[in-house]
N, C-alpha and C. Protein backbone atom coordinates (compact mmCIF):
# COMPACT_ATOMS: atom_id res chain seq x y z
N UNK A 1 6.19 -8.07 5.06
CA UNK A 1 4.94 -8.63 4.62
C UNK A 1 4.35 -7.83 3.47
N UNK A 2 4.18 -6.70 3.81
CA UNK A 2 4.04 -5.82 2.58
C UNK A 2 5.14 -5.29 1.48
N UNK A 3 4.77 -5.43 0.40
CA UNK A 3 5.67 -5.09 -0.94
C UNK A 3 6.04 -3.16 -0.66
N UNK A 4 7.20 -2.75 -0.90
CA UNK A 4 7.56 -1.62 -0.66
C UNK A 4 6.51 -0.74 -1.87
N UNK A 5 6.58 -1.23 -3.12
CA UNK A 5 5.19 -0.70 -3.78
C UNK A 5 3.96 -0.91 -3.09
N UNK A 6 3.25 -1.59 -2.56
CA UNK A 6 2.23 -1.38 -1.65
C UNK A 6 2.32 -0.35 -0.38
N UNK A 7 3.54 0.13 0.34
CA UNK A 7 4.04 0.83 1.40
C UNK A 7 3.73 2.07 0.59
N UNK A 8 4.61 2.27 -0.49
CA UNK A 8 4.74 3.16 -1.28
C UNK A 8 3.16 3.92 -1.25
N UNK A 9 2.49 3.04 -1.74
CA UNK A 9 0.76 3.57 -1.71
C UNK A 9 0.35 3.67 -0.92
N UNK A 10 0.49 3.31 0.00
CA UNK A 10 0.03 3.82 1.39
C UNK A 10 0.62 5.09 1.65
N UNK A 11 1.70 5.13 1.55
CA UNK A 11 2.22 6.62 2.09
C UNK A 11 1.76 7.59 0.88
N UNK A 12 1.80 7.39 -0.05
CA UNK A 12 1.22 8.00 -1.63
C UNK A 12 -0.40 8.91 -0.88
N UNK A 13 -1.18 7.82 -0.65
CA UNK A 13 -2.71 8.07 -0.23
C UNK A 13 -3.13 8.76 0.93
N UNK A 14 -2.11 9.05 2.22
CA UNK A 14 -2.00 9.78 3.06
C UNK A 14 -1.47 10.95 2.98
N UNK A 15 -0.61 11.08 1.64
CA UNK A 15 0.24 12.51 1.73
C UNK A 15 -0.90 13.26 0.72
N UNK A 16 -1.84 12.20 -0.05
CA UNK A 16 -2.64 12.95 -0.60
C UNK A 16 -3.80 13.51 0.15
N UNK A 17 -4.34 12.83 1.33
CA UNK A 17 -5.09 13.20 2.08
C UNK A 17 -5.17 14.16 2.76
N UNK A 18 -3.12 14.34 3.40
CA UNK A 18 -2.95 15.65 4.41
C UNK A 18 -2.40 16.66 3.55
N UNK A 19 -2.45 16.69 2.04
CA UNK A 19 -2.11 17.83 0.86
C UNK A 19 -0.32 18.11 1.23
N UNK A 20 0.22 16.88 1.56
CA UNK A 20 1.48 17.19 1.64
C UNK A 20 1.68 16.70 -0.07
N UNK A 21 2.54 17.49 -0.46
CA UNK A 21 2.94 17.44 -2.25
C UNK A 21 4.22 16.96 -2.17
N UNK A 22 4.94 16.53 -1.36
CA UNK A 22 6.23 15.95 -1.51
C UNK A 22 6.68 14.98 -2.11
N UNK A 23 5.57 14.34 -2.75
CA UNK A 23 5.73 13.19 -3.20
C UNK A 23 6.82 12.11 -2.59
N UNK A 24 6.15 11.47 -1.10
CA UNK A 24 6.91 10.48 -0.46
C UNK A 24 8.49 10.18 -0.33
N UNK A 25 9.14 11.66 -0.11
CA UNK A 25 10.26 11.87 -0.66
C UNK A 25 11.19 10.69 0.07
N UNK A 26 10.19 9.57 1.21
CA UNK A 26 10.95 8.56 1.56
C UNK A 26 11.32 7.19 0.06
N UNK A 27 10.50 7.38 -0.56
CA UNK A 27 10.42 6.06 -1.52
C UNK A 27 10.67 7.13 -3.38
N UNK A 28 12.27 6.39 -3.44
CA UNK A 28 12.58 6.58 -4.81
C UNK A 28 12.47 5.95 -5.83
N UNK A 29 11.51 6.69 -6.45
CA UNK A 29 10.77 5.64 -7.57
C UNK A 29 11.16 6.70 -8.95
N UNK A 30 11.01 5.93 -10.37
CA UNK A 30 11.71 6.97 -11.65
C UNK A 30 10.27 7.22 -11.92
N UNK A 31 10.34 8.00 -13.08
CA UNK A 31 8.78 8.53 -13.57
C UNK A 31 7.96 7.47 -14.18
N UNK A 32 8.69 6.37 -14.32
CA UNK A 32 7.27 5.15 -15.42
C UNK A 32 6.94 5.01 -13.60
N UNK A 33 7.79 4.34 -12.91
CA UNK A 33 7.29 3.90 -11.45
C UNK A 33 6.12 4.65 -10.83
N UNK A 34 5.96 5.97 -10.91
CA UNK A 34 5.62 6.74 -10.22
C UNK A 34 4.32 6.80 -10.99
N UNK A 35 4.27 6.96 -12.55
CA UNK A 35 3.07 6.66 -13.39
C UNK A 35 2.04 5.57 -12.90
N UNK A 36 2.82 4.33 -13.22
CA UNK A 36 2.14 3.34 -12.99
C UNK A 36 1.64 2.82 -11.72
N UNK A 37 2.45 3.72 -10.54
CA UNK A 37 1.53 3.88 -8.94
C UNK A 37 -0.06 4.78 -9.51
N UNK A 38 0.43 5.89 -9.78
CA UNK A 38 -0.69 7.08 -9.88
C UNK A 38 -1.84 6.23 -11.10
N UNK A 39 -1.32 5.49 -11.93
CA UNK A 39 -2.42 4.50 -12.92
C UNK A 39 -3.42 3.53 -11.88
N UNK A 40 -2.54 2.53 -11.35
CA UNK A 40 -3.08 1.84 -10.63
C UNK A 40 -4.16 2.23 -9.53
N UNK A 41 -3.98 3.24 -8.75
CA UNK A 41 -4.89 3.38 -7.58
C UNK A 41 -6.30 4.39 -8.85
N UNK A 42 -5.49 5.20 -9.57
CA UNK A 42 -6.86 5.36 -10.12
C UNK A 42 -7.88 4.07 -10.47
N UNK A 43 -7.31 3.74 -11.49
CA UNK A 43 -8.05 2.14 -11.47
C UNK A 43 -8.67 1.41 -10.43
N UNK A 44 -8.20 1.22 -9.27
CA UNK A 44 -8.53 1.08 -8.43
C UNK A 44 -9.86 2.20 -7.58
N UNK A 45 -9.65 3.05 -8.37
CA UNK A 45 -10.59 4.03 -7.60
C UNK A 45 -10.55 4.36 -6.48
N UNK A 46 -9.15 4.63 -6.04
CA UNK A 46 -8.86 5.48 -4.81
C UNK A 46 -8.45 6.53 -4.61
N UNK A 47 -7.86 6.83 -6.23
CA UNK A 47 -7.55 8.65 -5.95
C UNK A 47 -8.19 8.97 -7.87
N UNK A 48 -8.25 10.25 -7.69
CA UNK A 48 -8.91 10.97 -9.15
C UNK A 48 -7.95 12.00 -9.82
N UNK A 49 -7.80 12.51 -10.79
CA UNK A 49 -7.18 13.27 -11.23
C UNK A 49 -7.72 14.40 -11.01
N UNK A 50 -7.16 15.69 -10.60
CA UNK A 50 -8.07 16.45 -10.40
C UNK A 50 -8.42 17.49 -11.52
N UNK A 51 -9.69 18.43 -12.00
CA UNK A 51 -9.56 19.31 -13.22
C UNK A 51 -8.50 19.70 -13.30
N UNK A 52 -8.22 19.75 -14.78
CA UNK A 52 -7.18 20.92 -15.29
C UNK A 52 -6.05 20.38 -14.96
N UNK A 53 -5.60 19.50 -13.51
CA UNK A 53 -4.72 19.33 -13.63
C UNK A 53 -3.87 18.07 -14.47
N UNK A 54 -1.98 17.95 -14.66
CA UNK A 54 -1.73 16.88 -15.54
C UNK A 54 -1.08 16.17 -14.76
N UNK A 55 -1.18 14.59 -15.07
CA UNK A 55 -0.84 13.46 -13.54
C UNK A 55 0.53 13.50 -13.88
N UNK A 56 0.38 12.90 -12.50
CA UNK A 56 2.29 12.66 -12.34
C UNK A 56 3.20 12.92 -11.63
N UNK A 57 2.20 14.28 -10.48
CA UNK A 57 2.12 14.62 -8.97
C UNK A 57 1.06 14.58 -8.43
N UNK A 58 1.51 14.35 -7.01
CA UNK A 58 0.71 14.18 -5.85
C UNK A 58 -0.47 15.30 -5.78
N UNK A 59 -0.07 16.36 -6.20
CA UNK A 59 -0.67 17.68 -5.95
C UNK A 59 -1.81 18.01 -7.09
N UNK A 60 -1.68 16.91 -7.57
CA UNK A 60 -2.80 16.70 -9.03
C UNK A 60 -3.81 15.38 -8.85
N UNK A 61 -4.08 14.99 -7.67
CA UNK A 61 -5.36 13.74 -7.35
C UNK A 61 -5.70 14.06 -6.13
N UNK A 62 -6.74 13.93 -5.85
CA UNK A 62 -7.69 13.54 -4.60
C UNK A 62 -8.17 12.32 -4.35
N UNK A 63 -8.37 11.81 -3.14
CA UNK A 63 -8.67 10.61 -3.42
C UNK A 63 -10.26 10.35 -3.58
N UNK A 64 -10.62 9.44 -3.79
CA UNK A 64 -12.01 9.02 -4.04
C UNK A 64 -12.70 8.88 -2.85
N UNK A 65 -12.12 8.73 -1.67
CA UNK A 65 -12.93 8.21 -0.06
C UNK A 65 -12.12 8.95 0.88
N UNK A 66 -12.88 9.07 1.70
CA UNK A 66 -11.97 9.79 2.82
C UNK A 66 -10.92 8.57 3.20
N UNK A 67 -9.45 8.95 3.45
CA UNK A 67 -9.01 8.07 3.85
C UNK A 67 -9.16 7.07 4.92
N UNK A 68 -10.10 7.48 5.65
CA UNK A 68 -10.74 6.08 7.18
C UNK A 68 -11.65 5.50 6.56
N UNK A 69 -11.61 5.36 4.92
CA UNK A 69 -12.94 4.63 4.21
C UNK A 69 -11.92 3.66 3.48
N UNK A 70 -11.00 4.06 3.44
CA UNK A 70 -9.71 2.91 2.43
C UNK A 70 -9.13 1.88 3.69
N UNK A 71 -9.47 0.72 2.65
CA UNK A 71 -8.82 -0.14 3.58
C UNK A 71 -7.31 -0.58 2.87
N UNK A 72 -6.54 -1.60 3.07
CA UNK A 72 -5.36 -2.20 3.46
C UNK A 72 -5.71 -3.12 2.17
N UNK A 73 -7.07 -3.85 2.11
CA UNK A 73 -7.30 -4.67 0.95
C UNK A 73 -7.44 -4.13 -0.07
N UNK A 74 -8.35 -2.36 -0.20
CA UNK A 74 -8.19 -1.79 -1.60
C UNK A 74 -7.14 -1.75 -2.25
N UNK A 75 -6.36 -1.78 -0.96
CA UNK A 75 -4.83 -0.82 -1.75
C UNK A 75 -4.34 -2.21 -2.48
N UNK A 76 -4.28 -3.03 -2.01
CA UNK A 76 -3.79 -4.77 -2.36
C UNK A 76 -4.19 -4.87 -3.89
N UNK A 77 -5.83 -4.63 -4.08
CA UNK A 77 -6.19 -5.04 -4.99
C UNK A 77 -6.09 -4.06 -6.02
N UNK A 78 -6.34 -3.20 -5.96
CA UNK A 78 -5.76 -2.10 -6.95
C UNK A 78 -4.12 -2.42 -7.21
N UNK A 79 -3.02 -2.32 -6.53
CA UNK A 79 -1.82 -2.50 -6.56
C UNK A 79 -1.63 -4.10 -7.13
N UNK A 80 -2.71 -4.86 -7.22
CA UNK A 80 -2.21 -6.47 -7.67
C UNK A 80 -1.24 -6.85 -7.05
N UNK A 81 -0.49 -6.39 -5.80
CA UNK A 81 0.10 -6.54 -4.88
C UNK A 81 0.14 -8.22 -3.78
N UNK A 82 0.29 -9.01 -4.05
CA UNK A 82 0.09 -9.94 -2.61
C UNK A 82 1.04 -9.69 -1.50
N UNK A 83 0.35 -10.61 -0.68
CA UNK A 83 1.20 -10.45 0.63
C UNK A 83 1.84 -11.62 1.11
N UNK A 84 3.01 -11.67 1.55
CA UNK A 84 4.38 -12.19 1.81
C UNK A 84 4.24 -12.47 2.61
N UNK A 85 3.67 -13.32 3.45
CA UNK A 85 3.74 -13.91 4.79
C UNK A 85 4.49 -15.28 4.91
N UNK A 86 5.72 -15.54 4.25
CA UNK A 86 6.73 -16.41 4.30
C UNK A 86 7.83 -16.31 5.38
N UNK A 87 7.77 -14.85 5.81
CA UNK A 87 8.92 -14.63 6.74
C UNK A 87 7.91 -13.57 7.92
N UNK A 88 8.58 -13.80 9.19
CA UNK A 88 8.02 -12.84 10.15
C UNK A 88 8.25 -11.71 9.96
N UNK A 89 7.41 -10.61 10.57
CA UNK A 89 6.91 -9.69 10.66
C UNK A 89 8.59 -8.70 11.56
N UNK A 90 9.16 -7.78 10.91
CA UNK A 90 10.36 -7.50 11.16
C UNK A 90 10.51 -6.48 11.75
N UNK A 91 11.45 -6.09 13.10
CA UNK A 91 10.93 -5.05 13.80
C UNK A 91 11.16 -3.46 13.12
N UNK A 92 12.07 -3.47 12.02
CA UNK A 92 12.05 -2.23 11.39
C UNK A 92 10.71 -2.09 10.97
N UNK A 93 9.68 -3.24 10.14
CA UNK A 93 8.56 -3.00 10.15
C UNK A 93 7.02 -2.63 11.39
N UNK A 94 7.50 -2.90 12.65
CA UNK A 94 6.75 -2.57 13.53
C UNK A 94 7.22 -0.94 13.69
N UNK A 95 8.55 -0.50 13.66
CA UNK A 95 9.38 0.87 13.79
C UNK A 95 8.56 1.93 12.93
N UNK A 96 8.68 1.44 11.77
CA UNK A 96 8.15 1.92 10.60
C UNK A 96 6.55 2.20 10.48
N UNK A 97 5.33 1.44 10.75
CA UNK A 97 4.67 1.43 10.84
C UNK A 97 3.51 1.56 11.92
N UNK A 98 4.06 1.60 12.94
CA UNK A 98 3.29 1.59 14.16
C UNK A 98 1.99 1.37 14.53
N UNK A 99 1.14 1.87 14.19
CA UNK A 99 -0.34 1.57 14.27
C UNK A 99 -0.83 0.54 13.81
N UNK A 100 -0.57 -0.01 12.12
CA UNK A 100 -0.97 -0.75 11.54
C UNK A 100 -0.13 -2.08 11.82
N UNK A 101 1.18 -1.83 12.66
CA UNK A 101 1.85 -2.68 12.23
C UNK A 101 1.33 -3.99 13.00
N UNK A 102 1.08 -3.67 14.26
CA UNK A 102 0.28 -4.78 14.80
C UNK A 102 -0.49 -5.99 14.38
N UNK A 103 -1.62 -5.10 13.87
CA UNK A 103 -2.61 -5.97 13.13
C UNK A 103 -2.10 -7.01 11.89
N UNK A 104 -1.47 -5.95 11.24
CA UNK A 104 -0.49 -7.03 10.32
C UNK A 104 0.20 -7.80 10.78
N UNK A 105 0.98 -7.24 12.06
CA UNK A 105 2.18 -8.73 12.26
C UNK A 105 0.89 -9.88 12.86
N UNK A 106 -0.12 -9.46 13.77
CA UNK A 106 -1.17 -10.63 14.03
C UNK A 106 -1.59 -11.36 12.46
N UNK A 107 -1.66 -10.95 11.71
CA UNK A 107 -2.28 -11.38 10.24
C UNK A 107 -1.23 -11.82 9.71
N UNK A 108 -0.01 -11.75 9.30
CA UNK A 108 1.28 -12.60 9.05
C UNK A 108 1.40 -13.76 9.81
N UNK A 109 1.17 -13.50 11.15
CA UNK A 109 1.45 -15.18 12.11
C UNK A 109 0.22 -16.19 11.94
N UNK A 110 -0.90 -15.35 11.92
CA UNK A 110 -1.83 -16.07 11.76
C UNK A 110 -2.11 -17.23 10.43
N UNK A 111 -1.25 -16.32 9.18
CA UNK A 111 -1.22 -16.65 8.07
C UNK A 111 0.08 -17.92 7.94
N UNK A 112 0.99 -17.52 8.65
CA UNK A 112 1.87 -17.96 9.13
C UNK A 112 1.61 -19.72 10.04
N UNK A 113 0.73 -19.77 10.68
CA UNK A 113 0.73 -20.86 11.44
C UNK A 113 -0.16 -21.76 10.45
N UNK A 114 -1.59 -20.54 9.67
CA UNK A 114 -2.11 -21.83 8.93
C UNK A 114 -1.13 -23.17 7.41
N UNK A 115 -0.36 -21.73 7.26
CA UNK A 115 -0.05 -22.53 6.05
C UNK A 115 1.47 -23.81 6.78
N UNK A 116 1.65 -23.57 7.91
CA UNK A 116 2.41 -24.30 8.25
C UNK A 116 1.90 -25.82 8.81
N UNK A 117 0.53 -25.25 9.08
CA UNK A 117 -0.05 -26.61 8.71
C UNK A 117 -0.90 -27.86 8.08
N UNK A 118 -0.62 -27.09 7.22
CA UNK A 118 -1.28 -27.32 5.46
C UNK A 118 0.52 -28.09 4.99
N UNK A 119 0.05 -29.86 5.14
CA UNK A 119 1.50 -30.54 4.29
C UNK A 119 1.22 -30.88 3.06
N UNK A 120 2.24 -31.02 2.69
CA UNK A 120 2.16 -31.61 1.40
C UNK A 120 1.58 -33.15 1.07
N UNK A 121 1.66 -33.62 1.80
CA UNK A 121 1.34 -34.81 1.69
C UNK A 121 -0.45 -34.82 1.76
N UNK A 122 -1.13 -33.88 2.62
CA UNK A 122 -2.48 -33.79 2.22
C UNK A 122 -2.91 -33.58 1.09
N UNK A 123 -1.82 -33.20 0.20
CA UNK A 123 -2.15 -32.74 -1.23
C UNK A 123 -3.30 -33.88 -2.06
């Protein structure tokens, strides 16, 4: 349901929160990729550059809100990201995500049942 660039920022915004600098060593991204994550959420106004330092690591932004102030939709809209609710909710993604994954797979089916009954012919 979620775009692996949207995952990506999520895990991006938490490693910035717990000052892990590893830069998400799960998600391999090249340096424009990694730019244009660190562009976007600024824009978005969820993380800042910090003084002195030069972007392009993790270890060079803070974010703008405590992370229990960011929601699921900032990250969307900053990322210009949509969401994929064409296919169910997959259990590597419940594996993967655990906490959140719930709510999302409820918000995929849900999304899921309306548009299934939305025909074409009402068009």
């Amino acid at each position: 349901m979620l775009s692996k660039r949207t995952q990506t920022a999520i895990s991006v915004l938490y490693d910035i929160s717990s000052g892990n600098a590893l830069q998400s060593v799960n998600f391999l991204l090249s340096k424009g990729e990694w730019k244009e994550l660190f562009d976007k959420l600024e824009k978005g106004r969820l993380i800042r550059l910090l003084p002195n330092k030069e972007s392009g690591s993790l270890s060079s932004y803070e974010l703008c809100h405590p992370l229990t102030n960011i929601s699921l939709l900032d990250i969307l809209e900053a990322m210009d990201d949509p969401i994929r609710c064409n296919t169910p909710t997959s259990e590597t993604f419940y594996v993967r995500h655990s906490q959140m994954a719930k709510k999302i797979g409820v918000l995929n089916q849900v999304a899921r049942t309306f548009l299934a009954e939305i025909k074409v012919s009402d068009w």
